[in-house]
Protein backbone atom coordinates (compact mmCIF):
# COMPACT_ATOMS: atom_id res chain seq x y z
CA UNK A 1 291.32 128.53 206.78
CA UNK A 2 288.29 127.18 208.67
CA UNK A 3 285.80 125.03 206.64
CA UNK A 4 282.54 125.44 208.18
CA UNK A 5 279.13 124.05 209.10
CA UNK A 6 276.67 125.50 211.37
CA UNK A 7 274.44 124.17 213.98
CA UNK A 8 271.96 125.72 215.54
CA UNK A 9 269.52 125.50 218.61
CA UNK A 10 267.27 127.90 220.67
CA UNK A 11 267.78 128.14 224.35
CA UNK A 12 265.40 128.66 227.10
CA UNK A 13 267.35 130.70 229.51
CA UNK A 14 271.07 132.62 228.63
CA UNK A 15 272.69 129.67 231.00
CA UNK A 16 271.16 126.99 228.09
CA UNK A 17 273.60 124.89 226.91
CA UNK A 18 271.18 121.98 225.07
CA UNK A 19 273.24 123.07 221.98
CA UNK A 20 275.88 120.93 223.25
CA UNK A 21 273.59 117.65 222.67
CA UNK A 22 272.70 119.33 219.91
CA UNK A 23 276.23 119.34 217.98
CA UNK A 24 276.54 115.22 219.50
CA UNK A 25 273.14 114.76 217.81
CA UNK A 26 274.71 116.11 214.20
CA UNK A 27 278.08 114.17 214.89
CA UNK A 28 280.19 117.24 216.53
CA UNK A 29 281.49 118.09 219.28
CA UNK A 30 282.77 121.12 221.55
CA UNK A 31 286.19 120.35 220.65
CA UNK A 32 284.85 121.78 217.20
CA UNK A 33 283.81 124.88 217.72
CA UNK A 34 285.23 127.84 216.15
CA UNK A 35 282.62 130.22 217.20
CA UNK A 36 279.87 130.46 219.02
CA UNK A 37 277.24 133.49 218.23
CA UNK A 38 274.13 133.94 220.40
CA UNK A 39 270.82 136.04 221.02
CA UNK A 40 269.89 136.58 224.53
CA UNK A 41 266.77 137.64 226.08
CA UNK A 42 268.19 141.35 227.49
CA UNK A 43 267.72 144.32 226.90
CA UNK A 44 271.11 144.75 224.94
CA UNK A 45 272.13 148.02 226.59
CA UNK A 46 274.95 148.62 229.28
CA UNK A 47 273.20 146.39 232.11
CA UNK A 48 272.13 143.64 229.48
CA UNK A 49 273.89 140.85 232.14
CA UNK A 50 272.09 138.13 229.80
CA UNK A 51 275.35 138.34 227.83
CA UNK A 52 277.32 138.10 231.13
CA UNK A 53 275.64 134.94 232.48
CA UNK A 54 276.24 133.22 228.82
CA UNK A 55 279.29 134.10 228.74
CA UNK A 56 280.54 132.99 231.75
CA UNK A 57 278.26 129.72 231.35
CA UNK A 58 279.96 128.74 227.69
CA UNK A 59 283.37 129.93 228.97
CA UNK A 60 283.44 126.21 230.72
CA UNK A 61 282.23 124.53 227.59
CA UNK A 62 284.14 125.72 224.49
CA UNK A 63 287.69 125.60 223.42
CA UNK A 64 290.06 128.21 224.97
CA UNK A 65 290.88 129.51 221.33
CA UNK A 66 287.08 129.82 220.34
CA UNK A 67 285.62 133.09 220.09
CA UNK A 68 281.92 134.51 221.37
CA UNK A 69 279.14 136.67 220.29
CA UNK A 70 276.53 137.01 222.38
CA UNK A 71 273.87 139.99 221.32
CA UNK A 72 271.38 141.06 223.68
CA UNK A 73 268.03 142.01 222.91
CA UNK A 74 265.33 139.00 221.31
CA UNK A 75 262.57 141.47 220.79
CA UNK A 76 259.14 141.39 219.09
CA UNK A 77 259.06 137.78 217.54
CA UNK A 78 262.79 136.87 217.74
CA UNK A 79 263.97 133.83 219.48
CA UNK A 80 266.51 133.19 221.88
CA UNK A 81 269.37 130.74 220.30
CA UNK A 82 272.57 130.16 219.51
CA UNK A 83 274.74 129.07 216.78
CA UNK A 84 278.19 127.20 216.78
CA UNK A 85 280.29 127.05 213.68
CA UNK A 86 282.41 124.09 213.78
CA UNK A 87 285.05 122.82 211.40
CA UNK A 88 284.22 120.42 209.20
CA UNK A 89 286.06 118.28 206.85
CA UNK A 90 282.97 116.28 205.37
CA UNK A 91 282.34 115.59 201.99
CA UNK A 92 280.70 118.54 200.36
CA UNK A 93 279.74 120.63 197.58
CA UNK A 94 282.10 121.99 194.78
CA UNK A 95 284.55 124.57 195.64
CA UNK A 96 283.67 127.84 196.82
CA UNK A 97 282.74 127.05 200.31
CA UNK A 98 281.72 128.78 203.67
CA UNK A 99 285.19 129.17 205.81
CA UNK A 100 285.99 130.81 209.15
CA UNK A 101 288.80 132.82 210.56
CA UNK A 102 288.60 133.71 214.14
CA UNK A 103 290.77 135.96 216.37
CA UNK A 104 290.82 138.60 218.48
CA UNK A 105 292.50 141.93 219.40
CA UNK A 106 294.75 142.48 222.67
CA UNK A 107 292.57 144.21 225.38
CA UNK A 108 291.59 147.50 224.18
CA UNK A 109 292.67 150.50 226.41
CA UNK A 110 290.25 152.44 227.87
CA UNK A 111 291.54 155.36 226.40
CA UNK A 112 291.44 153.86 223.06
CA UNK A 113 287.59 152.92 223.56
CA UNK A 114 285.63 154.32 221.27
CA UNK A 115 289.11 156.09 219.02
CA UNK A 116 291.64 155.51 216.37
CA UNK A 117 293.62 153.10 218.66
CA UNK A 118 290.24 150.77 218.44
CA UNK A 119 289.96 151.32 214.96
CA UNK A 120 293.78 150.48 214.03
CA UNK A 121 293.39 147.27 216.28
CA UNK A 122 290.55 145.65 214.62
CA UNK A 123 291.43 146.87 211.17
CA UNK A 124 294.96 144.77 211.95
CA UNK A 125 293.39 142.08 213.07
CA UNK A 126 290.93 141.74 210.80
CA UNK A 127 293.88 141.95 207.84
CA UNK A 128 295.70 138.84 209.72
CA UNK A 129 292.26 136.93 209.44
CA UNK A 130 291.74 137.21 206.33
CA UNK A 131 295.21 136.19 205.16
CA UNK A 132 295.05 133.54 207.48
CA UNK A 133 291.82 132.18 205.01
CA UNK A 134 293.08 133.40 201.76
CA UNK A 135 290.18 135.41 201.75
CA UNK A 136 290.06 138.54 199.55
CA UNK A 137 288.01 141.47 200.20
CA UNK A 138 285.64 140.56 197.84
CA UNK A 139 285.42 136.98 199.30
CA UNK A 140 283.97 138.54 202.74
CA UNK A 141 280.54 138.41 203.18
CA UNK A 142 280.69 139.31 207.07
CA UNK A 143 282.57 140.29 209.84
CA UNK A 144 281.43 139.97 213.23
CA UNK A 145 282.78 141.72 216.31
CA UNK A 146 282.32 141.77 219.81
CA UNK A 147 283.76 144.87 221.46
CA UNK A 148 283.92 146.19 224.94
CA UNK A 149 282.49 149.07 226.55
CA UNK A 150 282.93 151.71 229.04
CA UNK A 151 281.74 150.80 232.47
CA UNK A 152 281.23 153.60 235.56
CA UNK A 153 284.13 151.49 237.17
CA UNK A 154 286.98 151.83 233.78
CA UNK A 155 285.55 155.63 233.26
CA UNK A 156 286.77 156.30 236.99
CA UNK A 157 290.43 154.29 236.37
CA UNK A 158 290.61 156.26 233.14
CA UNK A 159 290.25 159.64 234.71
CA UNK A 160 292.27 158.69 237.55
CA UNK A 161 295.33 157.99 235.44
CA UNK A 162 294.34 161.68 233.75
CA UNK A 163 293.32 160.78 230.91
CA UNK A 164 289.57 161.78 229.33
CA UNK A 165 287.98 158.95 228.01
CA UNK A 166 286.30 159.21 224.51
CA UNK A 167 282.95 159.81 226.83
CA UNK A 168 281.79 159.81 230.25
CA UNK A 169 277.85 158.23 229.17
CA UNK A 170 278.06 154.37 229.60
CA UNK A 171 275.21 154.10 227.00
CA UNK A 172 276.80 156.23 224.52
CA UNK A 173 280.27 154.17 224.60
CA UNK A 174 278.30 151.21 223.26
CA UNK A 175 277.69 153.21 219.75
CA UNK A 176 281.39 154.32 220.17
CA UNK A 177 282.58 151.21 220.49
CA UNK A 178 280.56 149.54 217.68
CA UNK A 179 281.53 152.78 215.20
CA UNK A 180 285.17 152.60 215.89
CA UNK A 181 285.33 148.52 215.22
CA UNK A 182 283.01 149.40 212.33
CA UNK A 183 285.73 151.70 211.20
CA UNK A 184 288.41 148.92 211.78
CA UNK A 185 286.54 146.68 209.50
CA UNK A 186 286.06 148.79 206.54
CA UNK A 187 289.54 150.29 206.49
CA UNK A 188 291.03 146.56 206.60
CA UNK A 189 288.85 145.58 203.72
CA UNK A 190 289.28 148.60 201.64
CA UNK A 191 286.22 150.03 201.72
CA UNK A 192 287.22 153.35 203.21
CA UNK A 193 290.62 154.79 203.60
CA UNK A 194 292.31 155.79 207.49
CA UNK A 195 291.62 159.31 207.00
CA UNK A 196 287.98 158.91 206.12
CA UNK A 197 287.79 156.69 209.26
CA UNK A 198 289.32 159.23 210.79
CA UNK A 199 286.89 162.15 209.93
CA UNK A 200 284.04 159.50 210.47
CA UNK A 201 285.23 159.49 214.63
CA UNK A 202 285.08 163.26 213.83
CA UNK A 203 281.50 162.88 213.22
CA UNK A 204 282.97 164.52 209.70
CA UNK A 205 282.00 161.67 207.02
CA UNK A 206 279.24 159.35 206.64
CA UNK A 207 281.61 156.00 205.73
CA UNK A 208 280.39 152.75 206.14
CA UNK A 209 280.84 148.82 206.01
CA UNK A 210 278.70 146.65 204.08
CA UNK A 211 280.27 143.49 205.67
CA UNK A 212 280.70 144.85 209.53
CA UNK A 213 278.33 143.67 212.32
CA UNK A 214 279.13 145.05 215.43
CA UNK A 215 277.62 143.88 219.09
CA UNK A 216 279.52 145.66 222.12
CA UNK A 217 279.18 144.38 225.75
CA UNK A 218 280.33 144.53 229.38
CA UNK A 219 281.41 141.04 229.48
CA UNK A 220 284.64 141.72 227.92
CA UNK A 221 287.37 144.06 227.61
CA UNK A 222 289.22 142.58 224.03
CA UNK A 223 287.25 142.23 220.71
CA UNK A 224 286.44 139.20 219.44
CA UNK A 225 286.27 138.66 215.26
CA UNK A 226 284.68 136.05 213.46
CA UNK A 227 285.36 136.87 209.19
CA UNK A 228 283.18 134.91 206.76
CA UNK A 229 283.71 134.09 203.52
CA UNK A 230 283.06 131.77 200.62
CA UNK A 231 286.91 130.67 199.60
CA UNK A 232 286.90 129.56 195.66
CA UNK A 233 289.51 126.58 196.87
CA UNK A 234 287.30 125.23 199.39
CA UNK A 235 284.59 122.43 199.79
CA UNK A 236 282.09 122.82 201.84
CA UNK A 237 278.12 122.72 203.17
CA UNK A 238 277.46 126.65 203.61
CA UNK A 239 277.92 129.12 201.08
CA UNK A 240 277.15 132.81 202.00
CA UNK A 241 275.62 135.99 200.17
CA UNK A 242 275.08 139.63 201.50
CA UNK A 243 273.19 142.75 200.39
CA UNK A 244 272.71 146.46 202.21
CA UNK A 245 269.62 147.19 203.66
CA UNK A 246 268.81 150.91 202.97
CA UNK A 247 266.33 151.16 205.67
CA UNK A 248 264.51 148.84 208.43
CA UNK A 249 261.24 148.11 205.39
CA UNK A 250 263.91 147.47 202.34
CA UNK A 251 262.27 143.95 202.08
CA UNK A 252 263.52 144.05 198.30
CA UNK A 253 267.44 143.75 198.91
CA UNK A 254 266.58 140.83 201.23
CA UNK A 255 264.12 139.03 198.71
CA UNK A 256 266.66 139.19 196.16
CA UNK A 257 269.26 137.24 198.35
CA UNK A 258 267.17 134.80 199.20
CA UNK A 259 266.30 134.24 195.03
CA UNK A 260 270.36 134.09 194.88
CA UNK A 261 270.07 131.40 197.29
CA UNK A 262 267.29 129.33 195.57
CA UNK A 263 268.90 129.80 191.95
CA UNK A 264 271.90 127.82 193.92
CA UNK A 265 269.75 125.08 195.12
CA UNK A 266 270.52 126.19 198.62
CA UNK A 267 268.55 125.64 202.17
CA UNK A 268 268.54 129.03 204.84
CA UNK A 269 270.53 128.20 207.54
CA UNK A 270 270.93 131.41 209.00
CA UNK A 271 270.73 135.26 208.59
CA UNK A 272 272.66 137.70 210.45
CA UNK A 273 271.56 141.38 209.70
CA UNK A 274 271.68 144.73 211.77
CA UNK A 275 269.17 147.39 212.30
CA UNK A 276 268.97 151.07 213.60
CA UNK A 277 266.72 153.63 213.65
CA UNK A 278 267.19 156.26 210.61
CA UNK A 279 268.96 159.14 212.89
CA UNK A 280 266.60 162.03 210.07
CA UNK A 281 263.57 160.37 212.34
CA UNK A 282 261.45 159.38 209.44
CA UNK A 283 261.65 156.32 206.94
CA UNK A 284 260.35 157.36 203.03
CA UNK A 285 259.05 160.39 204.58
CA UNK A 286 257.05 159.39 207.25
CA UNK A 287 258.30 160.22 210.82
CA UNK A 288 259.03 157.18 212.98
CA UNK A 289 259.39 157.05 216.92
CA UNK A 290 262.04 155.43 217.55
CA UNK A 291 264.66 157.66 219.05
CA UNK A 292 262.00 159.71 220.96
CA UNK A 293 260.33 156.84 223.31
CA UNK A 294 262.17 157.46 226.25
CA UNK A 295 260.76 154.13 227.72
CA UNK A 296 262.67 151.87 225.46
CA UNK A 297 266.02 152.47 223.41
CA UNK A 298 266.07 153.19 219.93
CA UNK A 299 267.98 149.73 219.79
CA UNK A 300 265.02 147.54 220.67
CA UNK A 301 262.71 149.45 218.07
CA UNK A 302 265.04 148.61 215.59
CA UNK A 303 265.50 145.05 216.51
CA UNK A 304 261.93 144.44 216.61
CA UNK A 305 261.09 145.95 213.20
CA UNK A 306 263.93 144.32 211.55
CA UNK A 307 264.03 140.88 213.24
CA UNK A 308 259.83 140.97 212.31
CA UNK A 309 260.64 141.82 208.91
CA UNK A 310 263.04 139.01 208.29
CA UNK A 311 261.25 136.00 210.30
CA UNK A 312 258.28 136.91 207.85
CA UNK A 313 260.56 136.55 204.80
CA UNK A 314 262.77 133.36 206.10
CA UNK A 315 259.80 131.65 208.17
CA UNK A 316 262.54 131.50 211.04
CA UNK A 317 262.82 133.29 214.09
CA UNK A 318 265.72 132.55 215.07
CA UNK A 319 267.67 134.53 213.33
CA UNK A 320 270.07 136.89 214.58
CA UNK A 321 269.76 140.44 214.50
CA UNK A 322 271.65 143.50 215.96
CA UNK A 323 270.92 146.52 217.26
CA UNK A 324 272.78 149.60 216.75
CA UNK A 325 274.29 149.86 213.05
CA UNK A 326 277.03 153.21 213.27
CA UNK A 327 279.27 153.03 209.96
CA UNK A 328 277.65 149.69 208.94
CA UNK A 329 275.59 150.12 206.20
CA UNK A 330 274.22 153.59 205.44
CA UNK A 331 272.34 155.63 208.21
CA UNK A 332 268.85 153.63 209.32
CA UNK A 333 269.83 150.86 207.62
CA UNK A 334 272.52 147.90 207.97
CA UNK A 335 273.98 145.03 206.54
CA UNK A 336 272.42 141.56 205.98
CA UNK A 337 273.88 138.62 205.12
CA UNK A 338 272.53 134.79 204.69
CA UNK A 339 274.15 131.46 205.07
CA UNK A 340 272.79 128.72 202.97
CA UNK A 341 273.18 124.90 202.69
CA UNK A 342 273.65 122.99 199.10
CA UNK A 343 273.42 119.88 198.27
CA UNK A 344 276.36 117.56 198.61
């Protein structure tokens, strides 16, 4: 178990690495990094290489046991940043206290992409995490994944060995990739059982997470998990609550967090929410656009409504927000959850 405090910075370019004066500046240091989560300028689909040039620039910089999350796509008004959770052992609030577990799966077959094999590998390590932080199901308040993806170049290996992968569309095998880990998540916590995770890769049930947020990429082939949590024997500066958004205007679930957080006496730190566009094509009845512009992905549509939506409410932009929500949250809407400070 991870005690944790957050520190945040934006970043002019994906290579940015400012944060790292940034952490000095609040008294940390590399060496304390658990995780590092980022939004990139990209477009967040297949050939998003925003992630890839991050990646490969923080891979120098951060512990070798440290996990990643970078999530392209910073559209509409949302900022470019990133955020390191470090451990912290500073004098803090009462119990009941923001911790960390981090981890992540072995390298994910290609054959597995996207299938039960992906699900059963999350969903194990996610059950190792949290007894790692004493956490209980009910202590969760999000899991984070980064997953891989198919590429042209793994589709070809796959078929070559004779074996179909779970798709031959590079595109689709992001929403694959983010359902199956989805999948993973709620089955570890309870929330759904393996068969209904099964029938859900069957396109048979609509099961979800309210706790999973899923980013997939290119820049990796294993899935990296960061579970949060508020542990009742910990002591802390971040505590954590999370709601379901029931679609991308649902302003009200989001509103009554944030009076959660006041009641506490607690300071936004962050908010980490995902977004989709409702697959029915219309929100309370009126017919949207989003999954019929054939210039931009659905993705970015939802990104922009959602990330608008929250900046308003948090007066922050840079907040992180994630495109693509299969089996998190109900359809066309997502999970949300926000980090606070209290007073010491």
């Amino acid at each position: 178990m991870t005690v944790v405090d957050i520190v945040k910075r934006t970043t002019s370019s994906p290579a940015d690495t400012a944060l790292v004066k940034t952490l000095a500046d609040a008294g940390y240091s590399t060496a304390d990094v658990v995780a590092l989560v980022a939004k990139t300028e990209g477009n967040g689909c297949v050939n998003d290489f925003s992630r890839t040039l991050a990646d490969h620039t923080w891979d120098a910089v951060l512990p070798a046991d440290a996990v990643t999350v970078f999530s392209g796509g910073t559209e509409g008004v949302l900022s470019p940043h990133a955020s390191a959770f470090v451990g912290t052992d500073r004098p803090a609030a009462p119990e009941g206290a923001l911790v960390a577990a981090v981890g992540r799966t072995a390298s994910i077959p290609i054959a597995d992409l996207g299938r039960a094999g992906q699900v059963r590998a999350v969903a194990a390590r996610v059950r190792e995490l949290c007894a790692d932080a004493a956490l209980e199901p009910g202590d969760v308040h999000l899991v984070l994944v980064k997953c891989p993806l198919l590429t042209t170049e793994s589709i070809s290996r796959c078929l070559a060995d004779g074996v179909e992968p779970a798709t031959r569309d590079t595109l689709r095998s992001m929403a694959m990739s983010r359902a199956a880990s989805a999948l993973g998540v709620a089955v570890a916590l309870g929330e759904i059982s393996e068969p209904d995770a099964a029938a859900a890769l069957r396109g048979e049930a609509d099961v979800w997470s309210s706790v999973a947020s899923i980013s997939s990429g290119a820049e990796l082939d294993d899935c990296h998990i960061l579970v949060l949590g508020n542990s009742p024997a910990a002591h802390g500066p971040l505590r954590a609550v999370h709601g379901v958004m029931r679609d991308a205007m649902d302003a009200r679930t989001v509103l009554d967090l944030l009076d959660r957080v006041s009641a506490d006496g607690g300071e936004v730190v962050q908010v980490l929410a995902k977004a989709e566009a409702d697959p029915s094509g219309s929100i309370r009845g009126r017919r949207h656009t989003m999954l019929t512009d054939s210039d931009l992905s659905s993705t970015r549509h939802a990104r922009a409504a959602v990330g608008g939506l929250l900046a308003g409410l948090v007066g922050d932009s840079a907040i992180y927000v994630s495109g693509g929500a299969e089996h998190q949250g109900p359809p066309g809407g997502g999970p949300v959850t926000v980090v606070y400070r209290v007073a010491s």
